[in-house]
Protein backbone atom coordinates (compact mmCIF):
# COMPACT_ATOMS: atom_id res chain seq x y z
CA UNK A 1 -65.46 64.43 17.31
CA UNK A 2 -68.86 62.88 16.43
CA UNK A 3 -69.35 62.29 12.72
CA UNK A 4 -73.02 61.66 11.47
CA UNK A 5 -73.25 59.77 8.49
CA UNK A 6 -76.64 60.24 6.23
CA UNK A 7 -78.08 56.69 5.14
CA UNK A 8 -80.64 58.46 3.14
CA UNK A 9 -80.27 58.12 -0.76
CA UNK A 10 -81.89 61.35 -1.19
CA UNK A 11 -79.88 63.25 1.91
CA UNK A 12 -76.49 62.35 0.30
CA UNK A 13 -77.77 63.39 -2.95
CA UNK A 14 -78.38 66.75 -1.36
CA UNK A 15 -74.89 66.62 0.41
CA UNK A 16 -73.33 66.11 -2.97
CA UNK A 17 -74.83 68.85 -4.93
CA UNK A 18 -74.34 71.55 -1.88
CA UNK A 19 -70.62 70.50 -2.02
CA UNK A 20 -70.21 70.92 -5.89
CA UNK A 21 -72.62 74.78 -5.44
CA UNK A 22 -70.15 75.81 -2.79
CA UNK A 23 -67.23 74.52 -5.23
CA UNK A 24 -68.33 76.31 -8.00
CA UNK A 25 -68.77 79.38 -6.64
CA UNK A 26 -65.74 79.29 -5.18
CA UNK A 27 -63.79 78.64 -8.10
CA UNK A 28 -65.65 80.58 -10.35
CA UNK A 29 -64.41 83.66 -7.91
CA UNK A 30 -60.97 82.38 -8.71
CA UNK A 31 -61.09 82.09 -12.36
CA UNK A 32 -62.61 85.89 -12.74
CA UNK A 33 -59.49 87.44 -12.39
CA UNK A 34 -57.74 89.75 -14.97
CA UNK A 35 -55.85 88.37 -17.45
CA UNK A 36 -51.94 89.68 -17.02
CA UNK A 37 -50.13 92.35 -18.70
CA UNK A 38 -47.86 90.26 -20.41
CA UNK A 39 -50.17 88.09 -22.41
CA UNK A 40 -52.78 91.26 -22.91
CA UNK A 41 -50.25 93.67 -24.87
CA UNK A 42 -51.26 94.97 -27.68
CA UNK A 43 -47.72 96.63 -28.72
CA UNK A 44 -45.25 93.54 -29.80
CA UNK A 45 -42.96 92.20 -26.65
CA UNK A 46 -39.88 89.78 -26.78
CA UNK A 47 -40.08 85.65 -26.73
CA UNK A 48 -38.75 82.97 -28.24
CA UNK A 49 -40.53 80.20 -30.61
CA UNK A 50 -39.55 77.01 -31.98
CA UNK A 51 -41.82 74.29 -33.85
CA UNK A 52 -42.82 71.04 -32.90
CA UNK A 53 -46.01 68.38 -34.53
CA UNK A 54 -44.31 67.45 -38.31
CA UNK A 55 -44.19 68.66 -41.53
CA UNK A 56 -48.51 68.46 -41.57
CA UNK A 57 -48.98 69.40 -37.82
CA UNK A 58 -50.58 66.21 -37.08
CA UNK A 59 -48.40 65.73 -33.92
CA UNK A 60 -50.07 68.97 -31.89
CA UNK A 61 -53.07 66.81 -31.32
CA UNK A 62 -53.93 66.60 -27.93
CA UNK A 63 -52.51 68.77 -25.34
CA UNK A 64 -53.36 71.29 -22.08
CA UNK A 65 -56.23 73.12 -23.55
CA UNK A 66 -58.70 69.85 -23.94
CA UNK A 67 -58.93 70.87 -27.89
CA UNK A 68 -57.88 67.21 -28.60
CA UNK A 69 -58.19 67.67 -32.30
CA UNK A 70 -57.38 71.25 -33.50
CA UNK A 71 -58.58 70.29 -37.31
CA UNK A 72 -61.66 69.15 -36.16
CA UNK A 73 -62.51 72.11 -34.15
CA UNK A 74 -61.12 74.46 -36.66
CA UNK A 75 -57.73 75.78 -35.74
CA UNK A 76 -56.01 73.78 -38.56
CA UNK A 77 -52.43 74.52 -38.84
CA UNK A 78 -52.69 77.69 -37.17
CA UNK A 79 -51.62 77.00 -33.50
CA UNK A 80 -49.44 77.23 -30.71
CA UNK A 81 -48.47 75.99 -27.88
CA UNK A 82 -47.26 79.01 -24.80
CA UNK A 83 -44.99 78.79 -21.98
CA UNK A 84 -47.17 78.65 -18.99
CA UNK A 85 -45.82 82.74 -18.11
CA UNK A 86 -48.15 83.48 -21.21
CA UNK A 87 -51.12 79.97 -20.80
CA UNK A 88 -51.56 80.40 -17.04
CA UNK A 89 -52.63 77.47 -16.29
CA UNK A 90 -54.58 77.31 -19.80
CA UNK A 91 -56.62 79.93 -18.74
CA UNK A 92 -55.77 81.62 -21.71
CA UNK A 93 -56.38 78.72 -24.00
CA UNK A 94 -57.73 80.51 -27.37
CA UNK A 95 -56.33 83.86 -26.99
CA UNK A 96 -54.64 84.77 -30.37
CA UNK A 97 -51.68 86.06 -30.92
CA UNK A 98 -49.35 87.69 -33.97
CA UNK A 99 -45.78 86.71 -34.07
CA UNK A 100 -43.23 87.89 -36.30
CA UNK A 101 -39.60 87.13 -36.28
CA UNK A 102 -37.21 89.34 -34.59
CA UNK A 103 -35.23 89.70 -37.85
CA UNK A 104 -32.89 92.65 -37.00
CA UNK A 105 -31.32 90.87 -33.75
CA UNK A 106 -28.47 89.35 -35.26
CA UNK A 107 -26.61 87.88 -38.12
CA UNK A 108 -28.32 84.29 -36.92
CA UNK A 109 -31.64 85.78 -37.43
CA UNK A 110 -30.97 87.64 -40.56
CA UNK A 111 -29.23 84.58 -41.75
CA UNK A 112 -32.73 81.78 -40.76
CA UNK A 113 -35.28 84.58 -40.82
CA UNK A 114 -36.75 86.36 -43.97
CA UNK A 115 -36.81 89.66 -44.55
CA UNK A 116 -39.33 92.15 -43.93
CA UNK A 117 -40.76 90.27 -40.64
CA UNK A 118 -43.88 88.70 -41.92
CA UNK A 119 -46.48 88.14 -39.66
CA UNK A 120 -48.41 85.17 -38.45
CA UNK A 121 -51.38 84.86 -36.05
CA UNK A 122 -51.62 81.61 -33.93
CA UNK A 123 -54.68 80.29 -31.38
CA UNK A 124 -53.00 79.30 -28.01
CA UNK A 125 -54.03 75.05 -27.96
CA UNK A 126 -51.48 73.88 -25.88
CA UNK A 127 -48.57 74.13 -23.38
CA UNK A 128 -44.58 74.48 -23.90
CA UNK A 129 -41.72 74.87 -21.85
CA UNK A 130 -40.60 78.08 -21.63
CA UNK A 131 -37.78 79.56 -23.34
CA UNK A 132 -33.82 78.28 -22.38
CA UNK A 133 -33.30 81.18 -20.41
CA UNK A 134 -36.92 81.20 -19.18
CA UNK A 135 -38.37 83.65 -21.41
CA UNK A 136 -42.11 83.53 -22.46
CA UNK A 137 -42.24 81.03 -25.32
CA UNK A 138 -43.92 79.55 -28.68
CA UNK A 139 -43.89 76.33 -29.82
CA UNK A 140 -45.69 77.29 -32.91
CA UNK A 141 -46.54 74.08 -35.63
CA UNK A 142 -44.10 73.44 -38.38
CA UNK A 143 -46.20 75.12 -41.04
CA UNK A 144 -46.89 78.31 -39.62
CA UNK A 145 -42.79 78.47 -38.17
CA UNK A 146 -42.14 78.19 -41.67
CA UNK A 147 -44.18 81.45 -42.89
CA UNK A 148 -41.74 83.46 -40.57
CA UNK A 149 -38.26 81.82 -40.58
CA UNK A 150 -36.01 78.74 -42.37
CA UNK A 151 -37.00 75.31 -40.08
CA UNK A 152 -33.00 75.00 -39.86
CA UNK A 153 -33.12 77.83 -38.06
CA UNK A 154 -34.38 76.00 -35.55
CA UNK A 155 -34.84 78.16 -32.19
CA UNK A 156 -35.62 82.02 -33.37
CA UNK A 157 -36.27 85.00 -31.31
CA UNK A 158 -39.53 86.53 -31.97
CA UNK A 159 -42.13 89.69 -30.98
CA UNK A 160 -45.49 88.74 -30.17
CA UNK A 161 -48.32 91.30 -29.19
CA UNK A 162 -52.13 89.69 -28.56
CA UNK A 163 -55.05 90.16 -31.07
CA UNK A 164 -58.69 89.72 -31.62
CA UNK A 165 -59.63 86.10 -32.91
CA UNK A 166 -61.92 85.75 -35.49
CA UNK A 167 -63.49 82.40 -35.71
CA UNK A 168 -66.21 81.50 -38.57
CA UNK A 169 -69.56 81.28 -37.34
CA UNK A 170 -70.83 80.70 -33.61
CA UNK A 171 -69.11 80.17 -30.38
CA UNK A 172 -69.04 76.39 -29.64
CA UNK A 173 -70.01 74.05 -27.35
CA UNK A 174 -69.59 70.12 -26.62
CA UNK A 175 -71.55 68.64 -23.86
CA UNK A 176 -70.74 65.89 -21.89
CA UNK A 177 -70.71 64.29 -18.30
CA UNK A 178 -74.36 62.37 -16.80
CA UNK A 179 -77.41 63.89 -15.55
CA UNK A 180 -76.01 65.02 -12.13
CA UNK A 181 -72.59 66.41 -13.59
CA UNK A 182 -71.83 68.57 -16.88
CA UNK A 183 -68.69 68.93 -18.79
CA UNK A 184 -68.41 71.56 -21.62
CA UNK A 185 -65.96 72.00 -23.62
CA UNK A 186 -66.00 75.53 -25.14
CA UNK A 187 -64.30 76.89 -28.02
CA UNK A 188 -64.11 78.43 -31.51
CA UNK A 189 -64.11 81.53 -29.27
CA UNK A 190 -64.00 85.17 -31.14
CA UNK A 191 -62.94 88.41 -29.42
CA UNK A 192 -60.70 87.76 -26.93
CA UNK A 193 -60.82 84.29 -27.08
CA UNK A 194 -59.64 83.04 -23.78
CA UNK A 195 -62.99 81.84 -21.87
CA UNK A 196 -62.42 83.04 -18.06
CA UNK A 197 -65.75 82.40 -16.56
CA UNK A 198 -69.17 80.64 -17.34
CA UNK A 199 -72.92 79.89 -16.18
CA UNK A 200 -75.03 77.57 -17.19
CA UNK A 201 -78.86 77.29 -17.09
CA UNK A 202 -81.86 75.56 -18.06
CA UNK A 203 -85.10 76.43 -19.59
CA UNK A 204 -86.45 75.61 -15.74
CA UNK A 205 -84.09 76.85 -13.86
CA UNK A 206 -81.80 80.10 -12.91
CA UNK A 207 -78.32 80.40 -13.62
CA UNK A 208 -75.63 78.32 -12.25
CA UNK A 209 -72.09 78.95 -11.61
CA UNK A 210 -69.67 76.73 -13.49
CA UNK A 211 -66.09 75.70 -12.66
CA UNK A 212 -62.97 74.84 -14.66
CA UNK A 213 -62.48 71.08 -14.63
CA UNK A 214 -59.33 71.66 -16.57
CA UNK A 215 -58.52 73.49 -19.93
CA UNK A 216 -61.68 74.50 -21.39
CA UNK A 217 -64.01 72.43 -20.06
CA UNK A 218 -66.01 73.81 -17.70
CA UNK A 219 -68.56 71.79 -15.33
CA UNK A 220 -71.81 72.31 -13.36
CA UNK A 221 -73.04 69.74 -10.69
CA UNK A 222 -76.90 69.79 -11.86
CA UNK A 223 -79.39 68.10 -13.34
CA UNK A 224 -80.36 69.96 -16.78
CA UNK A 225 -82.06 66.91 -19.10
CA UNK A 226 -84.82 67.47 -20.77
CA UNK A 227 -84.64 71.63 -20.99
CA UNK A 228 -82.58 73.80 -23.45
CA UNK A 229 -79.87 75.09 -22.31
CA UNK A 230 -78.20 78.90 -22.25
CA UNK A 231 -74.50 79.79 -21.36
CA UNK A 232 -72.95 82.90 -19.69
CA UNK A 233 -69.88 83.46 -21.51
CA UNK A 234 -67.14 85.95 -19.93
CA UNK A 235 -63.28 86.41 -21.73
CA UNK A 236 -60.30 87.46 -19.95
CA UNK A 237 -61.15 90.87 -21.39
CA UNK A 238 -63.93 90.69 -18.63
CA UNK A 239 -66.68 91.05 -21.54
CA UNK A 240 -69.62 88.75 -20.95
CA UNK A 241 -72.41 87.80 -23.73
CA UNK A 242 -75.33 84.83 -22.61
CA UNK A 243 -75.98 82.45 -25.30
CA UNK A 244 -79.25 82.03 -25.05
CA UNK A 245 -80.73 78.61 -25.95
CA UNK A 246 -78.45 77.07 -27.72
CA UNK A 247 -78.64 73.65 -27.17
CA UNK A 248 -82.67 72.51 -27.58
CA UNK A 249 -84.60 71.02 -24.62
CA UNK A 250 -83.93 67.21 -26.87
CA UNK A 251 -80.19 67.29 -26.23
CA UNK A 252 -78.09 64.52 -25.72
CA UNK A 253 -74.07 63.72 -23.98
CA UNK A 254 -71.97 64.23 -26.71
CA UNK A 255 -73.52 66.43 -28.86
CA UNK A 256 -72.11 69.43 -29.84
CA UNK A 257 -73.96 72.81 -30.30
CA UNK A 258 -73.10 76.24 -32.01
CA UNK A 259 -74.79 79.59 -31.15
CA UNK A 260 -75.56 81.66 -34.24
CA UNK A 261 -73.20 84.68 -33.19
CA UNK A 262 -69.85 85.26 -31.41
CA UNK A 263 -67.92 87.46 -29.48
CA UNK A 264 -66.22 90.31 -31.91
């Protein structure tokens, strides 16, 4: 087999950026898919939560979802990290969810959970294992396990069913990466909430396909400096809305911009 090897600067350049078009696409076939049954019901289903992160929830930093800090971004206390059956591969990082306790199932849970089955709702952030017995699962933060059941409780069974998010203000994004390669991180999400799909494009240029890099940042092998920039936004819901010019042609790596409305 004869392999030809470009010396040109401006040929491999062009080698590069083909590669990353053709991955994008590609990937950004993949990650259109409907979202599954199970994490899309709207009437409650069975799972199991426990609580992990302290007292103050300071210990559910990080995680799957690339949210690194959920009290800088907004989510607070109210989070949770989902058994992968429910996350799929954090594709359905920022769907929201309402839990109650399932306080009628025993004498354990009438004994650890209170009565009446008060609700929560929680923002998918991060990954758990799944349940003992391998059911879906919630690893919800100390704080918000507590507005549902006694922490001695420890490991409750629960009903979950999905619902809208409403986030103050304008979807988010954070940019990051070089000129050749950009990394968004997208959240503070309304409507559905789980991001599923985006485009990216430049005051110059047409849309471009972009590609999960993991969680929810998304990336685009092009060179965008110096326009302003507009995203294609589509949820697991499959409803799309463009953002248009939200970042101004002056942007810089690091910097993150809001739109002025959401999805709702």
């Amino acid at each position: 087999m004869m392999r030809r090897v470009f010396r040109s600067g401006n040929l491999e350049l062009l080698v590069v950026c083909v590669t990353g078009i053709i991955l994008q696409l590609h990937n950004a076939e993949a990650y259109l898919s409907t979202e599954s049954s199970v994490v899309s019901r709207t009437t409650f289903g069975d799972a199991t939560a426990t609580f992990y992160g302290g007292s103050d929830a300071s210990g559910t930093q990080g995680g799957s979802c690339g949210y690194q800090n959920p009290f800088a971004l907004g989510y607070g206390i109210k989070t949770a990290a989902l058994s992968n059956s429910l996350l799929a591969n954090n594709m359905n990082c920022g769907a929201c969810f309402e839990v109650k306790c399932k306080y009628d199932a025993s004498a354990y849970t009438k004994k650890w959970c209170y009565p009446n089955s008060p609700t929560i709702i929680v923002t998918a952030t991060n990954q758990s294992p799944p349940g003992l017995n391998g059911e879906h699962h919630f690893d919800l933060t100390e704080p918000m396990f507590m507005k549902i059941a006694n922490r001695i409780g420890g490991r409750i069974p629960i009903q979950y069913r999905r619902v809208r998010c409403y986030k103050p203000g304008g979807i988010k994004f954070t940019l990051t990466g070089n000129p050749f390669f950009n990394l968004v991180l997208v959240y503070n999400v309304g409507g559905a909430g789980n991001v599923y799909g985006m485009a990216i494009k430049g005051s110059r240029t047409d849309f471009y396909p972009m590609s999960r890099n993991w969680g929810q940042y998304w990336q685009a092998f092009v060179k965008l400096t110096g326009q302003s920039l507009t995203f294609r936004v589509t949820l697991g819901n499959g409803k799309s809305t463009t953002f248009w010019n939200v970042a101004p042609a002056n942007w810089q790596f690091g910097q993150t911009v809001a739109a002025t409305y959401n999805f709702y």
